[in-house]
PDB file of N, CA and C in Angstrom:
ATOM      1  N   UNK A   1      45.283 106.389  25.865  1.00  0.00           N
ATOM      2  CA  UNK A   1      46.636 106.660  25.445  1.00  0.00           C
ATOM      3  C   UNK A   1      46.608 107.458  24.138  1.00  0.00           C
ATOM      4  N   UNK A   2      47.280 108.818  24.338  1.00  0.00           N
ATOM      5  CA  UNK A   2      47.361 109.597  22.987  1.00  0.00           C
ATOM      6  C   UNK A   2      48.128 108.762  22.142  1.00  0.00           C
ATOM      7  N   UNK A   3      47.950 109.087  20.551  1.00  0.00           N
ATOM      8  CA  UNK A   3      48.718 108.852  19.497  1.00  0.00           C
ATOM      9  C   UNK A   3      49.666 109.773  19.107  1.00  0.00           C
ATOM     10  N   UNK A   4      49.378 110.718  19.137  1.00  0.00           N
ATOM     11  CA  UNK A   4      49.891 112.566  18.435  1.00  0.00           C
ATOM     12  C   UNK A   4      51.426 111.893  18.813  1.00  0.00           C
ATOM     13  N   UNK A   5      51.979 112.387  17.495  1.00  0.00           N
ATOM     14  CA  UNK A   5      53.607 112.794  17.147  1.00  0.00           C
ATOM     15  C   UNK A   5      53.997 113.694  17.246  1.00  0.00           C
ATOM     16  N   UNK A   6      55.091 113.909  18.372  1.00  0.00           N
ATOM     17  CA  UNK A   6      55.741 115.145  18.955  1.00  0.00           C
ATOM     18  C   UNK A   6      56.484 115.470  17.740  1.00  0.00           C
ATOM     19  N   UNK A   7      57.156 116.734  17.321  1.00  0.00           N
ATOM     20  CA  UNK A   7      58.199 117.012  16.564  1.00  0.00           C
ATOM     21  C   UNK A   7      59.514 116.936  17.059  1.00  0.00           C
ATOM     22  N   UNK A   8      60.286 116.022  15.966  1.00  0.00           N
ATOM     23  CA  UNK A   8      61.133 116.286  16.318  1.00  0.00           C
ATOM     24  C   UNK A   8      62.698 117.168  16.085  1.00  0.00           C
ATOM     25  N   UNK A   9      63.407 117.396  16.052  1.00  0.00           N
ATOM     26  CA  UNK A   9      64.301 118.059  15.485  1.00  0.00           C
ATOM     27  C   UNK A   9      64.900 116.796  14.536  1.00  0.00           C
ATOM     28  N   UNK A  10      65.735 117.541  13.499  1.00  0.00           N
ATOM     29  CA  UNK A  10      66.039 116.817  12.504  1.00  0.00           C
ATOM     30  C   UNK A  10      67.506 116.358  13.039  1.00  0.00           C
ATOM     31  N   UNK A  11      67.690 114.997  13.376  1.00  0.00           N
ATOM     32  CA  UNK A  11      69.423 114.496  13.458  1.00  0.00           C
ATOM     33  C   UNK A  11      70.048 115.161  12.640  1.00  0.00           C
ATOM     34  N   UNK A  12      71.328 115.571  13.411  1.00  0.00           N
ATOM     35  CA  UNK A  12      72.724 115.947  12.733  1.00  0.00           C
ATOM     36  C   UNK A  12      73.428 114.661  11.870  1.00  0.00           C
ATOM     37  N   UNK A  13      73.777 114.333  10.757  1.00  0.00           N
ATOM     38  CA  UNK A  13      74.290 113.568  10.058  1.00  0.00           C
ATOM     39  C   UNK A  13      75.597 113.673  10.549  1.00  0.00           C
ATOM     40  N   UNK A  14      76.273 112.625  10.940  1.00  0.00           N
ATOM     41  CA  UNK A  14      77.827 112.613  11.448  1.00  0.00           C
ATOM     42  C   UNK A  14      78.781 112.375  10.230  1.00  0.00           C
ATOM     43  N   UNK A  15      79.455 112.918   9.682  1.00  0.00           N
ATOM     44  CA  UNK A  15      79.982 112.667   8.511  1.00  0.00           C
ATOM     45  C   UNK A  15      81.605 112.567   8.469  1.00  0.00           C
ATOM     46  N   UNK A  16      82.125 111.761   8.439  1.00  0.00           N
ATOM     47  CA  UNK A  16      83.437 111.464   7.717  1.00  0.00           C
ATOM     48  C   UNK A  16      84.693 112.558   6.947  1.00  0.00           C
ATOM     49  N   UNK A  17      85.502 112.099   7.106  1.00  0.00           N
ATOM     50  CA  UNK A  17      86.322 113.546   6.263  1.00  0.00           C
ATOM     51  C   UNK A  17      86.185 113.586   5.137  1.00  0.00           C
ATOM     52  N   UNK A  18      85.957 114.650   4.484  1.00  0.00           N
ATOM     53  CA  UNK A  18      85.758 114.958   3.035  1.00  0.00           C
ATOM     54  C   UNK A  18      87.059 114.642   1.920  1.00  0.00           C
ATOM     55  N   UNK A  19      86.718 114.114   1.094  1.00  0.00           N
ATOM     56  CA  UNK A  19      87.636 113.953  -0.070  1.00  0.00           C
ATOM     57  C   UNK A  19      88.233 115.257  -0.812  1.00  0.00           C
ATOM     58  N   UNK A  20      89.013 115.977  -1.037  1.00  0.00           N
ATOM     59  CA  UNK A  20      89.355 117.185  -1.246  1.00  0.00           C
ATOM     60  C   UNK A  20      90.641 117.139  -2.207  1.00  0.00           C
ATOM     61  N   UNK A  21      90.515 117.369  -3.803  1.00  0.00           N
ATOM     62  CA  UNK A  21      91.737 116.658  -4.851  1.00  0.00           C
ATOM     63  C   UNK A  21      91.504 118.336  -5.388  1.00  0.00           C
ATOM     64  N   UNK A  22      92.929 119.217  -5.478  1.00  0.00           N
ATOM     65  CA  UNK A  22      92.927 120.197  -6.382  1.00  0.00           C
ATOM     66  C   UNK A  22      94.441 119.995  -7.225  1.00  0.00           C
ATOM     67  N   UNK A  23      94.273 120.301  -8.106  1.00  0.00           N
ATOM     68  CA  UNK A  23      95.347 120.216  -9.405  1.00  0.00           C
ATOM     69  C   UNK A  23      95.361 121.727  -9.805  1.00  0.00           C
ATOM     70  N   UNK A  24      96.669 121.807 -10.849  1.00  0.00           N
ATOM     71  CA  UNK A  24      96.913 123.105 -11.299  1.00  0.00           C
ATOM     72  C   UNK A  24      96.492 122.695 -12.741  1.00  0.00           C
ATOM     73  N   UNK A  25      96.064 123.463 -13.229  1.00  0.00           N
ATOM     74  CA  UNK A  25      95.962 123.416 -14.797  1.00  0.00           C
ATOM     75  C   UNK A  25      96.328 124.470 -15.819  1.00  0.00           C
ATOM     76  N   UNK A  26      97.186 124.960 -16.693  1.00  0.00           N
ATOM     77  CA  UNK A  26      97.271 126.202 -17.155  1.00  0.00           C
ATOM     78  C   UNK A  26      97.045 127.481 -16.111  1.00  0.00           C
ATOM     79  N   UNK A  27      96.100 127.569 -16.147  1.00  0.00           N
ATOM     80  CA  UNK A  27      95.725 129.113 -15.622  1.00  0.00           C
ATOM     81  C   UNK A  27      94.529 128.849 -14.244  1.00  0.00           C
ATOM     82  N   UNK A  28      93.926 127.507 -14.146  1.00  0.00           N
ATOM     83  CA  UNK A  28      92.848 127.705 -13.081  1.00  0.00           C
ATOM     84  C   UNK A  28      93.236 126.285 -12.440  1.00  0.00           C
ATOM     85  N   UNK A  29      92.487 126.201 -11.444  1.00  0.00           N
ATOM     86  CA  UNK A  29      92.861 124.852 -10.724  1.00  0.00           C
ATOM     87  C   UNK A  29      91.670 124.057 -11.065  1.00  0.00           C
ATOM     88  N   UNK A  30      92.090 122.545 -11.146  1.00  0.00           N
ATOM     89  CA  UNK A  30      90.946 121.262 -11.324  1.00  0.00           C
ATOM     90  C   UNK A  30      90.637 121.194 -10.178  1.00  0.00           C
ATOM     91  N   UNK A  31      89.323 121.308  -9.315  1.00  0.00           N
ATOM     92  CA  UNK A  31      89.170 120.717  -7.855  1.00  0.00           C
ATOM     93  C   UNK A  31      88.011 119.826  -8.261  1.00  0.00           C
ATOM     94  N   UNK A  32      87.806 119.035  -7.332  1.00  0.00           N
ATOM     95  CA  UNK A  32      86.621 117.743  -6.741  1.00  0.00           C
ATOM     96  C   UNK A  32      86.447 117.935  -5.319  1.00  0.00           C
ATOM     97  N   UNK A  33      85.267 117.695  -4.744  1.00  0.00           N
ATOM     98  CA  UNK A  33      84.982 117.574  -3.253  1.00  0.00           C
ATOM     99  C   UNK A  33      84.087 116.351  -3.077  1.00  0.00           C
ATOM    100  N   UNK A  34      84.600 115.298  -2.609  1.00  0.00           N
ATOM    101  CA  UNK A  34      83.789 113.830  -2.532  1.00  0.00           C
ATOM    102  C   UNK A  34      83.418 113.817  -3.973  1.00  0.00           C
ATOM    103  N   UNK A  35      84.338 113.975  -5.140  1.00  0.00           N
ATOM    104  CA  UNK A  35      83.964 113.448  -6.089  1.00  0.00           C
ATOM    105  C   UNK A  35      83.103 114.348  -7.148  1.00  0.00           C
ATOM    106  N   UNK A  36      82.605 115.472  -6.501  1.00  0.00           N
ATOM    107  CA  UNK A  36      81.838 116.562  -7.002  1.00  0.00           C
ATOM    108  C   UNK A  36      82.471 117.359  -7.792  1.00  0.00           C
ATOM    109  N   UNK A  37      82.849 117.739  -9.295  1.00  0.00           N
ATOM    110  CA  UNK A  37      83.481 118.960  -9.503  1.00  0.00           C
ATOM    111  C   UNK A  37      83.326 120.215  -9.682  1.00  0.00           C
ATOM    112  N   UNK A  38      84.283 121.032  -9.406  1.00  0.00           N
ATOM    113  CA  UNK A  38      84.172 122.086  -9.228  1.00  0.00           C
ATOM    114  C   UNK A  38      84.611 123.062 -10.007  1.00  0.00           C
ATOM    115  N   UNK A  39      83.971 123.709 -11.016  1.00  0.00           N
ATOM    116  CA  UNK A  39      84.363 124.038 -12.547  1.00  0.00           C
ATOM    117  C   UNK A  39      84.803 125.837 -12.029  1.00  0.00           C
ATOM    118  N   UNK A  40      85.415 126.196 -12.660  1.00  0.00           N
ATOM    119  CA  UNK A  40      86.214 127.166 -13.035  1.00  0.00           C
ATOM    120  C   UNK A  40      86.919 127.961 -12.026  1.00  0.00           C
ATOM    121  N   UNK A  41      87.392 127.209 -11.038  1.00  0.00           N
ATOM    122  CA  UNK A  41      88.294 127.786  -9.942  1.00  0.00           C
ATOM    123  C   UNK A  41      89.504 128.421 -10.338  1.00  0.00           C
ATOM    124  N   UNK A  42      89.360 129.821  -9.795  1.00  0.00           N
ATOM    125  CA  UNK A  42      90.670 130.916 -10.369  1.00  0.00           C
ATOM    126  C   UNK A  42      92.174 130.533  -9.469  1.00  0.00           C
ATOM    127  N   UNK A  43      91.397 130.305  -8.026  1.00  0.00           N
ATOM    128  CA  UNK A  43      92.236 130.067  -6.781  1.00  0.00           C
ATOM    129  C   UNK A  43      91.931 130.087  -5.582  1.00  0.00           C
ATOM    130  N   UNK A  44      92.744 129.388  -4.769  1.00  0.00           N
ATOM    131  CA  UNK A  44      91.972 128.855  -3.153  1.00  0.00           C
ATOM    132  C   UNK A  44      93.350 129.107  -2.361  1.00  0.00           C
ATOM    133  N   UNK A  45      92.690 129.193  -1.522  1.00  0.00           N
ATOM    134  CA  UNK A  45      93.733 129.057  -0.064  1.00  0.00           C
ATOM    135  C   UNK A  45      93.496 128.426   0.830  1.00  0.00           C
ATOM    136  N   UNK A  46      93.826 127.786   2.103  1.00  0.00           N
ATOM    137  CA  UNK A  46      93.273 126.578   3.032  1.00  0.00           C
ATOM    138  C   UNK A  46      93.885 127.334   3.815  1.00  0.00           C
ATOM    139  N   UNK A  47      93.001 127.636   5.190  1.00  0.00           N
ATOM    140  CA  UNK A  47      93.740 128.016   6.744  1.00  0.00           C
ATOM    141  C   UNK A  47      92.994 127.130   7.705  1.00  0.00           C
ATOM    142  N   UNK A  48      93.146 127.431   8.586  1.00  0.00           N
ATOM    143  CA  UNK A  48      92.666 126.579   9.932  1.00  0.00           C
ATOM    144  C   UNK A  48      92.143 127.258  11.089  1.00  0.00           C
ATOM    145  N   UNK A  49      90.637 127.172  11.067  1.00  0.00           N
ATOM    146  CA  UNK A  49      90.559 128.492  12.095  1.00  0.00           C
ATOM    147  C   UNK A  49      90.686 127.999  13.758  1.00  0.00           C
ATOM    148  N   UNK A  50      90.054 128.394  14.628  1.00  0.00           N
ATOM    149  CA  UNK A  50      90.582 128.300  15.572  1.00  0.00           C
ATOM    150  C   UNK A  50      89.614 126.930  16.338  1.00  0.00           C
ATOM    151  N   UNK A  51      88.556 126.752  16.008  1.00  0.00           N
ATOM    152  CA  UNK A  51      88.039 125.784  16.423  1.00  0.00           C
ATOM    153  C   UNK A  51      88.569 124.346  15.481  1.00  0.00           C
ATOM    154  N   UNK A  52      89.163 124.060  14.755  1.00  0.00           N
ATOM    155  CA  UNK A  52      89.995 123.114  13.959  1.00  0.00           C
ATOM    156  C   UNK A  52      89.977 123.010  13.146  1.00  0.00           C
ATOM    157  N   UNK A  53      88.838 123.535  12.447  1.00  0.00           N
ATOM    158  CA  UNK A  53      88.043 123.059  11.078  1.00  0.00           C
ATOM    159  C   UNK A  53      88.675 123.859  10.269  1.00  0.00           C
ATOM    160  N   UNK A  54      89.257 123.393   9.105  1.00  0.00           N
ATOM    161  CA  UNK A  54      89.747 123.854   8.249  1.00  0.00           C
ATOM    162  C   UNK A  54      88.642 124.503   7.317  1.00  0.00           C
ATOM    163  N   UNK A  55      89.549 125.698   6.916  1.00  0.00           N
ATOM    164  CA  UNK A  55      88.679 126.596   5.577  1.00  0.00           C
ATOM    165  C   UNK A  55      89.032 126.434   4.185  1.00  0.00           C
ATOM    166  N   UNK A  56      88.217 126.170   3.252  1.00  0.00           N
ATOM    167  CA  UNK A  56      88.912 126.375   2.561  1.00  0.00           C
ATOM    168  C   UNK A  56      88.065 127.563   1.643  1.00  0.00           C
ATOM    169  N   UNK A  57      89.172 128.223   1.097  1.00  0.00           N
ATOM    170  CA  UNK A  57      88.383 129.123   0.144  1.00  0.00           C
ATOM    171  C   UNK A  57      88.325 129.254  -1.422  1.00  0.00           C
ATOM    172  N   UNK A  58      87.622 129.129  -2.096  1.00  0.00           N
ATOM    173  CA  UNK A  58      88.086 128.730  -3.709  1.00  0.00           C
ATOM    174  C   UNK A  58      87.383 130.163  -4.099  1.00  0.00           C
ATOM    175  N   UNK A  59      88.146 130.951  -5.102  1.00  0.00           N
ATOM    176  CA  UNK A  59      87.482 131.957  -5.902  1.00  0.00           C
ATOM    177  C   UNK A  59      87.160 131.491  -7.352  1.00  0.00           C
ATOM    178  N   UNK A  60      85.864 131.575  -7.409  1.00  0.00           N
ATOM    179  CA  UNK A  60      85.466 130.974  -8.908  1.00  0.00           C
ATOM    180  C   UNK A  60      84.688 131.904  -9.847  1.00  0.00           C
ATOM    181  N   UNK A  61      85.511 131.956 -11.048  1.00  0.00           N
ATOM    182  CA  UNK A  61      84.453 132.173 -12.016  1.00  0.00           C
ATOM    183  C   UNK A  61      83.327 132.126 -12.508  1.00  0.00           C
ATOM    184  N   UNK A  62      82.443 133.260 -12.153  1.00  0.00           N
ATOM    185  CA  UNK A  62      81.070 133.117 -12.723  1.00  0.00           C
ATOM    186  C   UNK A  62      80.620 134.304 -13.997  1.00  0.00           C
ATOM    187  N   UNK A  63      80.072 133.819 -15.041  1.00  0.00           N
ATOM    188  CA  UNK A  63      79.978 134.853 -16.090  1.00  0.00           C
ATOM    189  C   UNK A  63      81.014 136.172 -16.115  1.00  0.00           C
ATOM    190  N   UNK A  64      81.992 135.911 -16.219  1.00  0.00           N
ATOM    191  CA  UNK A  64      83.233 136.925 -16.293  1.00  0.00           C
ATOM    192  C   UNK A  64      83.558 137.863 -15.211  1.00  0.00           C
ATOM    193  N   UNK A  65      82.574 137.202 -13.950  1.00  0.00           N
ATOM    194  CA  UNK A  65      82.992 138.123 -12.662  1.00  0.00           C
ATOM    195  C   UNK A  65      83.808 136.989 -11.356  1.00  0.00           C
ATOM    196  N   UNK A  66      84.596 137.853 -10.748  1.00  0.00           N
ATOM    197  CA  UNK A  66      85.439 136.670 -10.034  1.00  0.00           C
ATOM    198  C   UNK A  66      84.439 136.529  -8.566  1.00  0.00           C
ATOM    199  N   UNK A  67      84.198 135.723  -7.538  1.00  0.00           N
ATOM    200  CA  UNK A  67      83.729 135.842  -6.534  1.00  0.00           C
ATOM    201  C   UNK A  67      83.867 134.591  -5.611  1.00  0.00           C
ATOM    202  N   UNK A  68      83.927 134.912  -4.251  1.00  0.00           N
ATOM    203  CA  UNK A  68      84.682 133.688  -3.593  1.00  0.00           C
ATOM    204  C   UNK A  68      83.928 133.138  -2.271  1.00  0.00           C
ATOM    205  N   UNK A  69      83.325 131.937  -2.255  1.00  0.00           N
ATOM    206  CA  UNK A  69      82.774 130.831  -1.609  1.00  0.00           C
ATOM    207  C   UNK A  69      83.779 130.415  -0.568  1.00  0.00           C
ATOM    208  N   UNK A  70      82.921 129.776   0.287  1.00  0.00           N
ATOM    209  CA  UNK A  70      83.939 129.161   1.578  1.00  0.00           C
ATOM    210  C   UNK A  70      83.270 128.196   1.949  1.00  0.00           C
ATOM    211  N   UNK A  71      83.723 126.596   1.835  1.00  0.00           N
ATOM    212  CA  UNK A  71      83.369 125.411   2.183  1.00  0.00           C
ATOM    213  C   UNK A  71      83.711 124.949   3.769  1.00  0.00           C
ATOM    214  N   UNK A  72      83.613 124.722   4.285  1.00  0.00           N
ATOM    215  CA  UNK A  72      84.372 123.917   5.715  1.00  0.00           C
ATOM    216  C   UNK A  72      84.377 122.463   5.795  1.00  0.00           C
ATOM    217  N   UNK A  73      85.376 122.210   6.056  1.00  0.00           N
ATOM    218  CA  UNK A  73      85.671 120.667   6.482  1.00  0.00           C
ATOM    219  C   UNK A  73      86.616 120.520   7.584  1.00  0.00           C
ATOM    220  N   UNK A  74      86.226 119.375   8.274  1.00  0.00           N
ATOM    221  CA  UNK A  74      87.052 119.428   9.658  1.00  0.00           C
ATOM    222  C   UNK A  74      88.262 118.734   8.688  1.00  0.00           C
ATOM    223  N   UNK A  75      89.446 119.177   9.578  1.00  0.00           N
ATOM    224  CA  UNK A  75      90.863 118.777   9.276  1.00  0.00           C
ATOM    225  C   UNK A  75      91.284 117.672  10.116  1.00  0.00           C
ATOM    226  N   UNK A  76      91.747 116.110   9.292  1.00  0.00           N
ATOM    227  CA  UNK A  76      92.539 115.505   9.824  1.00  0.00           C
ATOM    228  C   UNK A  76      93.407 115.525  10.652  1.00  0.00           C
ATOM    229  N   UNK A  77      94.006 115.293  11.826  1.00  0.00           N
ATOM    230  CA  UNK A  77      94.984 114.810  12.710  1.00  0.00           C
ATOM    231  C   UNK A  77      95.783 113.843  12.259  1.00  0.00           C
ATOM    232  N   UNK A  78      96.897 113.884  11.987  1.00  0.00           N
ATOM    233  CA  UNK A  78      97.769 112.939  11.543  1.00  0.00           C
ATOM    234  C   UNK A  78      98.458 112.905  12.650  1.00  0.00           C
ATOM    235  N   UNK A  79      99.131 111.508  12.798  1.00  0.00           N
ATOM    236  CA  UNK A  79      99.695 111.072  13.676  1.00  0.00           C
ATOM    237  C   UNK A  79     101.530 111.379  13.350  1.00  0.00           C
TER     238      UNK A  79
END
């Protein structure tokens, strides 16, 4: 009887909906994601693309240039 360990692919982590808190502040928005913050956000927008998952997009400040990231999180169903 062999021993040898097949490879395997790495499990997908099933994960929960994300915590998602943005505030206005003067001139930039306060955001957190599960608690994480997210420092010098100019501005975001949230759409919903077509497979459900919401987008969101935050443009953030980096060394005096503006440039814009895109997170995904699936979107709640409310009843």
């Amino acid at each position: 009887m062999s021993n040898s360990k097949r490879p395997h692919a790495p499990k997908e982590e099933k994960r929960g909906a994300q915590e998602i808190q943005l505030s206005h502040l003067d001139n930039r928005f306060s955001c957190q994601i599960d608690g994480t913050v997210i420092q010098n956000v100019k501005d975001y927008s949230l759409v919903q693309s077509s497979n459900g998952k919401a987008l969101l997009n935050l443009t953030i400040e980096i060394s005096a240039e503006v440039v814009s990231t895109t997170i995904q999180a699936q979107m709640q169903q409310h009843l």
